[in-house]
PDB file of N, CA and C in Angstrom:
ATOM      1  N   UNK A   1     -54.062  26.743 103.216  1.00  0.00           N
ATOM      2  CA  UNK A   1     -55.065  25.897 102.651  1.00  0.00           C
ATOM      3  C   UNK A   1     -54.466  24.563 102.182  1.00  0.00           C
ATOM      4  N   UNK A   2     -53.095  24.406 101.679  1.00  0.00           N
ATOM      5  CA  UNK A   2     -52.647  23.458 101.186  1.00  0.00           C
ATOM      6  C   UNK A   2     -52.402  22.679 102.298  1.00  0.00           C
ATOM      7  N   UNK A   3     -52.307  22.968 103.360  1.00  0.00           N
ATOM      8  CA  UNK A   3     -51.641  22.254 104.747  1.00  0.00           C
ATOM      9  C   UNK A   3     -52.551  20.865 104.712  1.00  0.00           C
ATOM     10  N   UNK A   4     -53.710  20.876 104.647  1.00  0.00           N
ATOM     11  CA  UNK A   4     -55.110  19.900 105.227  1.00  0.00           C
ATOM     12  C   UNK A   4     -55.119  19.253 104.238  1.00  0.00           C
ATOM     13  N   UNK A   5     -54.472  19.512 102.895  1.00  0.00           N
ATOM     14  CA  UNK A   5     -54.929  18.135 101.737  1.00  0.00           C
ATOM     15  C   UNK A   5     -53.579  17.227 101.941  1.00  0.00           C
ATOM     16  N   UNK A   6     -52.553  17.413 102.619  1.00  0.00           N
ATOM     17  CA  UNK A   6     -51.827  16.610 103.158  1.00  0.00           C
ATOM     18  C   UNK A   6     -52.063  15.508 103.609  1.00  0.00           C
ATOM     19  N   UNK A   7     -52.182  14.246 103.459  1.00  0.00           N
ATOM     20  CA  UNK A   7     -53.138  12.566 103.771  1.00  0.00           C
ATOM     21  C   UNK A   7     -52.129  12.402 105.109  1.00  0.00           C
ATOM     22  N   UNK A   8     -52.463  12.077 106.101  1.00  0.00           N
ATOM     23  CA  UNK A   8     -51.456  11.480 107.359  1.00  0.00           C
ATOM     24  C   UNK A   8     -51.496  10.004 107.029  1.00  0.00           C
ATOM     25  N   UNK A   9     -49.687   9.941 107.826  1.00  0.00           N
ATOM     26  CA  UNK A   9     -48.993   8.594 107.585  1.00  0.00           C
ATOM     27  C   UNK A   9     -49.804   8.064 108.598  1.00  0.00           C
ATOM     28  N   UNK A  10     -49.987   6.722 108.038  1.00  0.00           N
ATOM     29  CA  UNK A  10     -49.989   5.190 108.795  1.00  0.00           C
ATOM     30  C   UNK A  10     -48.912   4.862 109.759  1.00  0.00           C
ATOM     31  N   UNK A  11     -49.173   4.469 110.951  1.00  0.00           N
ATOM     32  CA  UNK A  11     -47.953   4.317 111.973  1.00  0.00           C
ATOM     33  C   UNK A  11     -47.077   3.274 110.417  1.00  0.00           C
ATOM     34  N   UNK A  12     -47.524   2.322 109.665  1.00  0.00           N
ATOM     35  CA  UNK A  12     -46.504   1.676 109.110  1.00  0.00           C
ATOM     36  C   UNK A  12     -45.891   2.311 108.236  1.00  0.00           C
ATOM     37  N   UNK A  13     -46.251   3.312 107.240  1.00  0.00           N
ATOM     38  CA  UNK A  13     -45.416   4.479 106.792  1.00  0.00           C
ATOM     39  C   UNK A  13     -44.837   5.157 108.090  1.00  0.00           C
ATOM     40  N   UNK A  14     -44.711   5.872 108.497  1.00  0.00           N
ATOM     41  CA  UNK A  14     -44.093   6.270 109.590  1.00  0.00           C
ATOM     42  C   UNK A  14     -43.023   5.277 109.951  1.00  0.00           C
ATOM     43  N   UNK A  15     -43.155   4.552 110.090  1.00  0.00           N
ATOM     44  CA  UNK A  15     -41.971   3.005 110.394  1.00  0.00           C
ATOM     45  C   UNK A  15     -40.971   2.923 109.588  1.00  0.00           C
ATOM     46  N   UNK A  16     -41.785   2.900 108.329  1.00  0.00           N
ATOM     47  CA  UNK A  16     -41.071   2.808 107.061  1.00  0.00           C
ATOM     48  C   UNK A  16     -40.189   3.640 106.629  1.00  0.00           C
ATOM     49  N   UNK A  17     -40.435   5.103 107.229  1.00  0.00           N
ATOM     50  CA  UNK A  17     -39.868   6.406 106.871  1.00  0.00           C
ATOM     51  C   UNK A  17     -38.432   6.356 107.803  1.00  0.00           C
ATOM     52  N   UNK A  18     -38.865   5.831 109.021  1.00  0.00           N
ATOM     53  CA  UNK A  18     -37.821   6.084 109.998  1.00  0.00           C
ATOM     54  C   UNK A  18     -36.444   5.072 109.990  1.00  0.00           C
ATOM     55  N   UNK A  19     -37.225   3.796 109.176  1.00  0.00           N
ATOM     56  CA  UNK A  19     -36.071   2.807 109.117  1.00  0.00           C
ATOM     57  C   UNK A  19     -35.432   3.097 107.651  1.00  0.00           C
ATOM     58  N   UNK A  20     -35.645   3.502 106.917  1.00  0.00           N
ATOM     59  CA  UNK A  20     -35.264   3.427 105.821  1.00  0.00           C
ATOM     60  C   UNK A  20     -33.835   5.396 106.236  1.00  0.00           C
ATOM     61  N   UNK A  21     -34.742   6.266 106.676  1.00  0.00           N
ATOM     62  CA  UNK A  21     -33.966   6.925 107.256  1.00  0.00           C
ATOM     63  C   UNK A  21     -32.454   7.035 107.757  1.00  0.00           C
ATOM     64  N   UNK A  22     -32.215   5.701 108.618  1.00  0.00           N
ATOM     65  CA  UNK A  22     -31.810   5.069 109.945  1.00  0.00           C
ATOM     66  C   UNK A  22     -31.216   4.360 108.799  1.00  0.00           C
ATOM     67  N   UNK A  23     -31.113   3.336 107.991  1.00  0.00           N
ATOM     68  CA  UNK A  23     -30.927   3.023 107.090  1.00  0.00           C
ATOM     69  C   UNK A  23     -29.530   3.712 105.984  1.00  0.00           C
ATOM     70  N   UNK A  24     -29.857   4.807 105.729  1.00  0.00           N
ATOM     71  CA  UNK A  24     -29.011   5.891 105.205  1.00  0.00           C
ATOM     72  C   UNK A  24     -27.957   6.136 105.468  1.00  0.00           C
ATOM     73  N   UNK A  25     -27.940   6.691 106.754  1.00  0.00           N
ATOM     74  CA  UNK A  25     -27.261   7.094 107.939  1.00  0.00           C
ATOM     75  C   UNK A  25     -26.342   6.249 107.753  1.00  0.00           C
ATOM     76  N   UNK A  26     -26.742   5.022 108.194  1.00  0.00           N
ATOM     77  CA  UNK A  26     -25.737   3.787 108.510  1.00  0.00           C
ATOM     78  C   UNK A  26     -24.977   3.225 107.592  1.00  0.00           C
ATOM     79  N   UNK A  27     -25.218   3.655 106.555  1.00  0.00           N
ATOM     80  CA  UNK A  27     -24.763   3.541 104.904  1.00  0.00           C
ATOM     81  C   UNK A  27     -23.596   4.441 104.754  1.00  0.00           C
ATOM     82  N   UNK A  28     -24.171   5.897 104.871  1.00  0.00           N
ATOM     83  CA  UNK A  28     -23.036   7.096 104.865  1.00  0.00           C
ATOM     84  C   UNK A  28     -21.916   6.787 105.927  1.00  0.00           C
ATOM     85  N   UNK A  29     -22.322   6.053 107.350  1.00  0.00           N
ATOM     86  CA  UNK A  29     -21.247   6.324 108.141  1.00  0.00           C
ATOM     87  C   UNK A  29     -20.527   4.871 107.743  1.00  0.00           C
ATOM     88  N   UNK A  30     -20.813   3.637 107.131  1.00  0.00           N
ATOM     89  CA  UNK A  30     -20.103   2.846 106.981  1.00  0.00           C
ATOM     90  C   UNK A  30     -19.276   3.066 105.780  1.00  0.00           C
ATOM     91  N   UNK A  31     -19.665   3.996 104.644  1.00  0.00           N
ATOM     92  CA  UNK A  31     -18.804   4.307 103.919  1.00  0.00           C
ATOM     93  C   UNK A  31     -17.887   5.240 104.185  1.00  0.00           C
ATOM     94  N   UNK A  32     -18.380   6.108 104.828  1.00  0.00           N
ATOM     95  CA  UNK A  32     -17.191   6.788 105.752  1.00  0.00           C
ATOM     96  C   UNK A  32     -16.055   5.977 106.247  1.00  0.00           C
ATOM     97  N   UNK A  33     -16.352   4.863 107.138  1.00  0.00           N
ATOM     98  CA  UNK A  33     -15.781   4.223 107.760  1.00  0.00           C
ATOM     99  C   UNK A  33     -14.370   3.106 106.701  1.00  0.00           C
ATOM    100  N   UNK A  34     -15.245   2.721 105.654  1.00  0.00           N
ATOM    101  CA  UNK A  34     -14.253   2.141 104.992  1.00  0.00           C
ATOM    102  C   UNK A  34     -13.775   3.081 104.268  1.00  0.00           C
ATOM    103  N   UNK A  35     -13.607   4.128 103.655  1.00  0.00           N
ATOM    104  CA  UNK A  35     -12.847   5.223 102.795  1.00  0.00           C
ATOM    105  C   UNK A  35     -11.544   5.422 103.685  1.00  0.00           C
ATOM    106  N   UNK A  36     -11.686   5.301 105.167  1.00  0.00           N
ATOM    107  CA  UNK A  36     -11.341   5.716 106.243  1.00  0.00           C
ATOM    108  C   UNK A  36      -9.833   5.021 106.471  1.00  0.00           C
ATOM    109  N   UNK A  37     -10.847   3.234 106.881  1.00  0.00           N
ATOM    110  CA  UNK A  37      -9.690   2.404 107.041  1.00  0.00           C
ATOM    111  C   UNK A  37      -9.236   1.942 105.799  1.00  0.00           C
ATOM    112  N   UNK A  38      -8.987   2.245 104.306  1.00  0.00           N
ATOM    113  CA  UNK A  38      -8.521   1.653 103.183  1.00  0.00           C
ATOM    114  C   UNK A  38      -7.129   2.849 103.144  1.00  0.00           C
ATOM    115  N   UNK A  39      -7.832   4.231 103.360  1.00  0.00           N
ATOM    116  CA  UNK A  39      -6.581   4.893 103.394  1.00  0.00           C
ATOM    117  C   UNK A  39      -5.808   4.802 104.715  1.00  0.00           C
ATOM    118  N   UNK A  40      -6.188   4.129 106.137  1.00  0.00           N
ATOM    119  CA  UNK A  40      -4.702   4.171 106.786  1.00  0.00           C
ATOM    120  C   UNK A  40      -4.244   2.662 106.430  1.00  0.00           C
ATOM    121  N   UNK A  41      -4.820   1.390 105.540  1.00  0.00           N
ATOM    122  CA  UNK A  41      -4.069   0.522 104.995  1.00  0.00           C
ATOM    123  C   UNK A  41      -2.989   0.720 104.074  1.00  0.00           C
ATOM    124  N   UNK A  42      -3.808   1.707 102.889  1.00  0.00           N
ATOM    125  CA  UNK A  42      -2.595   2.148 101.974  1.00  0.00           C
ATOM    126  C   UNK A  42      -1.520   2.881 102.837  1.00  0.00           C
ATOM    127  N   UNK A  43      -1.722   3.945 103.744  1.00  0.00           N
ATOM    128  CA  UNK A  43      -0.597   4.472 104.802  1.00  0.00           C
ATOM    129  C   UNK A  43       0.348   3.218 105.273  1.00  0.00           C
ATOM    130  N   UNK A  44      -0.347   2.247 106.266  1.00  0.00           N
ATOM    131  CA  UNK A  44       0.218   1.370 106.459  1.00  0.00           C
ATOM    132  C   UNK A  44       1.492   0.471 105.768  1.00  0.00           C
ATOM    133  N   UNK A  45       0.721   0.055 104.192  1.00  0.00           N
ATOM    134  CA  UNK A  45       1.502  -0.328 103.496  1.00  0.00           C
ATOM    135  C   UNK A  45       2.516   0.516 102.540  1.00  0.00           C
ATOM    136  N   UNK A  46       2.626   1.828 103.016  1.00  0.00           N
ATOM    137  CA  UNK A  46       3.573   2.441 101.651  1.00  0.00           C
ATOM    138  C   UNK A  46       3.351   2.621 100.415  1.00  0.00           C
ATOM    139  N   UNK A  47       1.771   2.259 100.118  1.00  0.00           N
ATOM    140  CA  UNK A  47       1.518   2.282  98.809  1.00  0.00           C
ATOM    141  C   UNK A  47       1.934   3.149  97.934  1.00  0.00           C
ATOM    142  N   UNK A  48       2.078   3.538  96.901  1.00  0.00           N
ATOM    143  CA  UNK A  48       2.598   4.672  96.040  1.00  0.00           C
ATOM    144  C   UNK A  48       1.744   5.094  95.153  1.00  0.00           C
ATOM    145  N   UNK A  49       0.355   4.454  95.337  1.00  0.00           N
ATOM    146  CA  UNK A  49      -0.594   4.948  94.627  1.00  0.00           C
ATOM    147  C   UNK A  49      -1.857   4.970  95.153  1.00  0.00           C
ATOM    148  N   UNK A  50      -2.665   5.449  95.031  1.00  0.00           N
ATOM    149  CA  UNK A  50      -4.452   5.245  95.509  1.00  0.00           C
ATOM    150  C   UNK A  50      -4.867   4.249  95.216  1.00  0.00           C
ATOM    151  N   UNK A  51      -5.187   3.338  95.987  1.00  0.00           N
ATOM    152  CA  UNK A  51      -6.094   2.346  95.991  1.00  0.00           C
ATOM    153  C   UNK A  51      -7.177   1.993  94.703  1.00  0.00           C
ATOM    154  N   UNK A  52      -7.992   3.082  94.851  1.00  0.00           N
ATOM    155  CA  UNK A  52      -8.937   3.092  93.797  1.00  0.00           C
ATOM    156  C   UNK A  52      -8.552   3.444  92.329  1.00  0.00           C
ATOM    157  N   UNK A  53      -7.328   3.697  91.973  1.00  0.00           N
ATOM    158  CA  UNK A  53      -7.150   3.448  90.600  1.00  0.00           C
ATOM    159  C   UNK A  53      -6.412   2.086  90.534  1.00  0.00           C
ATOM    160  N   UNK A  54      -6.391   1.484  90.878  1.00  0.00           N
ATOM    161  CA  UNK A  54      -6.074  -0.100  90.793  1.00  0.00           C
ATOM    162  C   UNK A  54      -7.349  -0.869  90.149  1.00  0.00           C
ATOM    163  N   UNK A  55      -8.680  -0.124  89.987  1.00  0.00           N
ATOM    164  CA  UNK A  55      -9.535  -0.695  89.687  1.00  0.00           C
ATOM    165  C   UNK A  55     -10.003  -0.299  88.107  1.00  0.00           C
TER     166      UNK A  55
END
């Protein structure tokens, strides 16, 4: 019974859902990405400490 009081999206909700989605994603994998390359910089350079307590 609860299924039908559910309101359907607007193709522009729907849009909205998918970019903001898509959005996320691209967030998580770019932070991935720099966590990534900061630690083979510190590798690179020999650092002797983590990066992030420098801050």
């Amino acid at each position: 019974m609860t299924d039908h009081t559910k309101i359907a999206m607007t193709p522009r909700e729907r849009f909205m859902q998918l970019a903001q989605e898509q959005m996320s994603e691209f967030e998580r994998r770019e932070t991935e990405f720099r966590k990534k390359e900061r630690k083979e910089r510190e590798a690179a350079l020999h650092l002797p400490f983590p990066v992030d307590e420098l801050h």
